[in-house]
Structures are given as C-alpha cells and as structure tokens.
C-alpha atoms as a PDB file:
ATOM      1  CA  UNK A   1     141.865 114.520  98.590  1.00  0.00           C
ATOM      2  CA  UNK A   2     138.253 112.679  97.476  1.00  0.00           C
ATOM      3  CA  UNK A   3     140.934 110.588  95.232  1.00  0.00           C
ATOM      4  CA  UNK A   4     142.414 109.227  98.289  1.00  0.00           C
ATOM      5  CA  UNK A   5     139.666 108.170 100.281  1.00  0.00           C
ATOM      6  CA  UNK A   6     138.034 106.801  97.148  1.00  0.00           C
ATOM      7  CA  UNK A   7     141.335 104.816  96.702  1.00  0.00           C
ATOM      8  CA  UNK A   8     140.947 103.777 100.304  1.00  0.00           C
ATOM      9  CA  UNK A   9     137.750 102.601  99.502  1.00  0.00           C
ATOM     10  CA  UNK A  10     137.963 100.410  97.151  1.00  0.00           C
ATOM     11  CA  UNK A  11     141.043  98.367  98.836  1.00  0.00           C
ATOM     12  CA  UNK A  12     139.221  98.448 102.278  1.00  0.00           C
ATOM     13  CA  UNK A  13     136.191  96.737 100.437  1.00  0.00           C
ATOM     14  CA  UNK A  14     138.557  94.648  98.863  1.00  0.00           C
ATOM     15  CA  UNK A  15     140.258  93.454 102.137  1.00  0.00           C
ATOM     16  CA  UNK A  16     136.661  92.652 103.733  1.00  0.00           C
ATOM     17  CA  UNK A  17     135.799  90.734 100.555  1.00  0.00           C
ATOM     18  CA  UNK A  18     139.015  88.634 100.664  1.00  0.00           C
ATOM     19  CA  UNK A  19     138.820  87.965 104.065  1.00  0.00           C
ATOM     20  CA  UNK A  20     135.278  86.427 104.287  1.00  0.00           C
ATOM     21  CA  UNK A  21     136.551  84.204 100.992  1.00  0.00           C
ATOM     22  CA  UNK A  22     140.044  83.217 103.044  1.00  0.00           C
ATOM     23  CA  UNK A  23     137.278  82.444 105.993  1.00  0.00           C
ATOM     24  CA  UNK A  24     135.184  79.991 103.407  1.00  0.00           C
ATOM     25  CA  UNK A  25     138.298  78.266 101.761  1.00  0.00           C
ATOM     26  CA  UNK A  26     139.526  77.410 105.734  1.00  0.00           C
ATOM     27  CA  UNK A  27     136.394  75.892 106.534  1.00  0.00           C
ATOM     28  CA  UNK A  28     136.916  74.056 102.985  1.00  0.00           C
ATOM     29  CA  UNK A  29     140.349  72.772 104.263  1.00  0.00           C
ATOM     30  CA  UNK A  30     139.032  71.914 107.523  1.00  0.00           C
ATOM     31  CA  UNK A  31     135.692  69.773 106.618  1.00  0.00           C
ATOM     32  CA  UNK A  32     137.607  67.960 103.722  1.00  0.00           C
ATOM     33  CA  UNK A  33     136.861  65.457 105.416  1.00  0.00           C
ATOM     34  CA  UNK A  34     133.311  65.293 107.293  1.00  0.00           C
ATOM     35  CA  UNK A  35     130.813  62.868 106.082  1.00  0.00           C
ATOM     36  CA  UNK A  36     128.307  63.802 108.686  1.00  0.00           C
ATOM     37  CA  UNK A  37     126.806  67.546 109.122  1.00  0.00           C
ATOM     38  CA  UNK A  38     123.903  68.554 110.833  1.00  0.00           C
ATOM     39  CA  UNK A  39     122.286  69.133 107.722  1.00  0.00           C
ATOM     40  CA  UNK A  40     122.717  65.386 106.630  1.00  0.00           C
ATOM     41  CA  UNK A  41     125.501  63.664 104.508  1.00  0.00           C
ATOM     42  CA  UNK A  42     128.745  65.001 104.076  1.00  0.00           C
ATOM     43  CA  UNK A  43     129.774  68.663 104.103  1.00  0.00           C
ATOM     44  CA  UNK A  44     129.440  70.771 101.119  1.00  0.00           C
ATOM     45  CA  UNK A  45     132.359  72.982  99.689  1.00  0.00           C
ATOM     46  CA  UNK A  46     131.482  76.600  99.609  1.00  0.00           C
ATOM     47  CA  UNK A  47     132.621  79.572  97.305  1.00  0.00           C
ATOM     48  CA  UNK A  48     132.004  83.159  98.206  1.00  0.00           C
ATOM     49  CA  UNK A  49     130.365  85.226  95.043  1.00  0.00           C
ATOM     50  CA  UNK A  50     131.907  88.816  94.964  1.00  0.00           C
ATOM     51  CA  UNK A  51     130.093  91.392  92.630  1.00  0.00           C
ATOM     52  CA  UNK A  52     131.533  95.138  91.815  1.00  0.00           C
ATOM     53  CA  UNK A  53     129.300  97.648  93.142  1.00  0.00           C
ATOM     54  CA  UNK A  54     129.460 101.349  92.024  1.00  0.00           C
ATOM     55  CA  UNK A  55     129.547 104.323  94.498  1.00  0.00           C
ATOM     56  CA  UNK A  56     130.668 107.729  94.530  1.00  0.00           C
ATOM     57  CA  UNK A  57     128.252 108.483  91.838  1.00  0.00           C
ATOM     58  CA  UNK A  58     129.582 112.206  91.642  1.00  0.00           C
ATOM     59  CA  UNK A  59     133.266 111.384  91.256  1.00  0.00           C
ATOM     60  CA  UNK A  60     132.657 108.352  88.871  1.00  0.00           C
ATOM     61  CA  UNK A  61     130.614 111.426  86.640  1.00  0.00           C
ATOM     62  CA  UNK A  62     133.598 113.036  86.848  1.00  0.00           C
ATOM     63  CA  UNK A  63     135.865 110.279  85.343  1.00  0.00           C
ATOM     64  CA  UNK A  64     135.588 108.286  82.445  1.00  0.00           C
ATOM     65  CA  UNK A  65     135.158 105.055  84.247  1.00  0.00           C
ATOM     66  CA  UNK A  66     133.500 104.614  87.195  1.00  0.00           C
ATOM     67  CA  UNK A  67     134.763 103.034  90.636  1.00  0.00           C
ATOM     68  CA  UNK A  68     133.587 100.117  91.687  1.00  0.00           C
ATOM     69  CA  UNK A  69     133.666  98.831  95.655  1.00  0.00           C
ATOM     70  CA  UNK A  70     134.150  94.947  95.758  1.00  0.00           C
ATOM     71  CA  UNK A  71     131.144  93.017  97.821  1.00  0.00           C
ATOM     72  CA  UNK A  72     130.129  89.542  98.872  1.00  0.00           C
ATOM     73  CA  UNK A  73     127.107  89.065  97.529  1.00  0.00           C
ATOM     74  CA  UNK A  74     126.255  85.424  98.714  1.00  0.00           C
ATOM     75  CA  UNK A  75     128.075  82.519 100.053  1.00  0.00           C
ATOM     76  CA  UNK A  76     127.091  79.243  97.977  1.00  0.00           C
ATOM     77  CA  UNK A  77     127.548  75.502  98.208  1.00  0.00           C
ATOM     78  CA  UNK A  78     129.032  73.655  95.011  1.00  0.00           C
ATOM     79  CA  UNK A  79     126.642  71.411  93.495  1.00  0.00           C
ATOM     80  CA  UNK A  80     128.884  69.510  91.965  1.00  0.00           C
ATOM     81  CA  UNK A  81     128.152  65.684  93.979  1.00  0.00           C
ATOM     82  CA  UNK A  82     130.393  63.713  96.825  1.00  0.00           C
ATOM     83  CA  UNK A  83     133.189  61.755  96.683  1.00  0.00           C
ATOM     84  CA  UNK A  84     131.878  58.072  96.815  1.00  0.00           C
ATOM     85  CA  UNK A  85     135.058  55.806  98.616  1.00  0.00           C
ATOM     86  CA  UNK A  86     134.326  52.260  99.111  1.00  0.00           C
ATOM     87  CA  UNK A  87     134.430  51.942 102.735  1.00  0.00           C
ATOM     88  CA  UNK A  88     132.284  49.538 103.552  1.00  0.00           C
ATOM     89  CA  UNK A  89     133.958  49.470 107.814  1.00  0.00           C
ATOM     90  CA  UNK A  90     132.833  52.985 108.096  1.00  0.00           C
ATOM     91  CA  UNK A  91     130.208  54.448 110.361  1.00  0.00           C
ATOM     92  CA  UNK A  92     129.000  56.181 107.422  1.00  0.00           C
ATOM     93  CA  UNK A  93     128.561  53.804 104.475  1.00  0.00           C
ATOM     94  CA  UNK A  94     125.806  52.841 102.683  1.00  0.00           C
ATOM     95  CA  UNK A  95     124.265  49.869 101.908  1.00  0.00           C
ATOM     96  CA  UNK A  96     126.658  49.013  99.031  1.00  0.00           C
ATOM     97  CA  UNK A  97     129.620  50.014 101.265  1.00  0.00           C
ATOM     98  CA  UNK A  98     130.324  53.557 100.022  1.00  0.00           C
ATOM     99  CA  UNK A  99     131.062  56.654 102.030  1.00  0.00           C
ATOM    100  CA  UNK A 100     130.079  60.147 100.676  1.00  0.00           C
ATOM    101  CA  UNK A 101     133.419  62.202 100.908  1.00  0.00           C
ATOM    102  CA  UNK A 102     133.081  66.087 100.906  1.00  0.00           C
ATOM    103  CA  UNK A 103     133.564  67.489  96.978  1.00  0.00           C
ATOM    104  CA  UNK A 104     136.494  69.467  98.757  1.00  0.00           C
ATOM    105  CA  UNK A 105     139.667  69.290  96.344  1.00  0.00           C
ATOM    106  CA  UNK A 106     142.700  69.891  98.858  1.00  0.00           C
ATOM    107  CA  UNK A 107     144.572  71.413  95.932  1.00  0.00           C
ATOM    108  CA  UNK A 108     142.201  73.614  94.631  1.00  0.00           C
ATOM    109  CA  UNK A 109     141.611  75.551  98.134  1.00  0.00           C
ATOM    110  CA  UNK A 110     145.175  75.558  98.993  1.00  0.00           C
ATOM    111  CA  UNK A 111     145.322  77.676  95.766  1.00  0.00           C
ATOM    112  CA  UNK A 112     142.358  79.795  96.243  1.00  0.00           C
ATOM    113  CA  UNK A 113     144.172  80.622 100.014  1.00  0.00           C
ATOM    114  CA  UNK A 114     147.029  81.711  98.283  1.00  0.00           C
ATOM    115  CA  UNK A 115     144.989  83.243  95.609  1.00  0.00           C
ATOM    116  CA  UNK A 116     143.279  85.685  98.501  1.00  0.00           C
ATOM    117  CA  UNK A 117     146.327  86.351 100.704  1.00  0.00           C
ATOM    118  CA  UNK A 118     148.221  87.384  97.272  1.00  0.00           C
ATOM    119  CA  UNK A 119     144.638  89.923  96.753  1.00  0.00           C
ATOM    120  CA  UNK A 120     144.889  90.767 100.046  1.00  0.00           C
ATOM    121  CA  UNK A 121     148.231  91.707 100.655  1.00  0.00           C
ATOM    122  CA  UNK A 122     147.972  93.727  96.909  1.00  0.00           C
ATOM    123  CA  UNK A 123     145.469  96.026  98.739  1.00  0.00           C
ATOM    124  CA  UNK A 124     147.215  96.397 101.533  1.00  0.00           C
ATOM    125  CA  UNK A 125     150.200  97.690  99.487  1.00  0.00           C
ATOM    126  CA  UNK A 126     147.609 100.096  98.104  1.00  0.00           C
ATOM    127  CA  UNK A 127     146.505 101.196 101.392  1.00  0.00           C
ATOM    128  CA  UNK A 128     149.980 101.859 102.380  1.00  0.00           C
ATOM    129  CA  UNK A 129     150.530 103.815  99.425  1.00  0.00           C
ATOM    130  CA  UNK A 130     147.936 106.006  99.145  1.00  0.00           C
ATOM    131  CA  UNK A 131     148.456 106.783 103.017  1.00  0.00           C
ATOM    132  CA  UNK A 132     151.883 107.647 102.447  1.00  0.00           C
ATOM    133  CA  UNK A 133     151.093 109.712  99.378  1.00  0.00           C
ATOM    134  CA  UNK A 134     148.430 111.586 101.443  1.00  0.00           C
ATOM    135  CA  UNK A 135     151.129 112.213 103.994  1.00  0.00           C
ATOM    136  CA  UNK A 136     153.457 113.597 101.023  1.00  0.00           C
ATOM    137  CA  UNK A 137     150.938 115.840  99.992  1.00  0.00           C
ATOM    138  CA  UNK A 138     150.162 117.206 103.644  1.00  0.00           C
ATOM    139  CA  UNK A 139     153.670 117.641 103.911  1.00  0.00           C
ATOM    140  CA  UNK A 140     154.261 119.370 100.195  1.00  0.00           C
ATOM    141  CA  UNK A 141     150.866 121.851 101.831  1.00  0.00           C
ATOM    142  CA  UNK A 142     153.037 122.829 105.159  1.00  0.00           C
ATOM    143  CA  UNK A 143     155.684 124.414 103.250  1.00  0.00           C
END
C-alpha cells in the first residue's frame, strides 16, 4: 500500500510544481507588454526552476532507484535584455526614441502553457490510476 501513496506523492508534487510554472508563464502572457514596473523599466520574463528531491529514504533502499518528489526551487527573471522598438511618441522612450519591450516571446510561453497543462493533466491520469488500482485491490481484499 506504501507503493500507492508513494505514487501519489510524486504526482501531487508534480501537480503543485506545474501549477506555480502555469502561474509564471500567465503572468509572462499578461506583462508582454509592460514597459513600466515598479521596479523600473519594463517587466522581466520569469521561469520557475524545479529540482528532484528524494524522500522516502526507506522505500527508495528498498528499490533500485530511488523516488524523487518534484519542487520549485526558485522563481528567476531571464537575463537575457529588452526588446528595444523605436517609438519615439511613447510615454516611455528614451532619448533616442526607443521603448524597452518586455523579453517575453508570445510563442515561447504559449508553448510552455501547453507544455504544463500536458504535465499536469499526465499526473492527474496517474492520480486517477493509482486511486482506482487502490480501490481494485481493497476490493480483491473483501472477498
């Protein structure tokens, strides 16, 4: 029974992970756009860093490889610089007439969204399974 619960686990850390990085990506999507933050200039794209964490020390001795929870270890900003768009009508511009865009590429998030839903509706699926194999098993122990 251990084997379901570590099974449950995993995909439940899995789930939280995914949804903190579909949380990131949205606020991607939704500050492509800002050239002003309270911070100063425009807004900075951010990527969620996951790391595999062991636990269940005494199963994991018990198999030959050991489980691993998924965890968010840090949110980051891309250091990768702005967009520079001549604008030289906007609020924002610079002396020479450029705006500083957000380094948010539209494309790439939209694919790291469906990248995360796809992960997160995998462990879902898992979660679903292993309850319904628990629920065979309880039912295979009544008879």
């Amino acid at each position: 029974m251990s084997d379901f619960f570590s099974s449950l686990d995993v995909s439940s850390s899995a789930l939280s992970a995914e949804r903190l990085r579909m949380n990131v990506t949205s606020s991607n999507l939704a500050n492509a756009q800002t050239t002003r933050t309270p911070e100063g200039g425009p807004y900075r794209r951010k990527d969620a860093v996951f790391e595999a964490k062991p636990f269940a020390e005494e199963l994991a001795a018990q198999m030959d490889a050991p489980l691993h929870q998924v965890k968010v270890v840090d949110v980051i900003s891309d250091p990768n610089p702005p967009k520079l768009v001549y604008q030289p009508d906007h609020a924002d511009a610079n002396a020479d007439g450029y705006v500083a865009y957000p380094n948010v590429n539209t494309m790439e998030e939209m694919v790291n969204l469906i990248n995360s839903s796809r992960t997160f509706e995998a462990n879902v699926t898992v979660i679903n399974t292993t309850r319904n194999m628990m629920h065979k098993a309880l039912d295979i122990g009544r008879r």
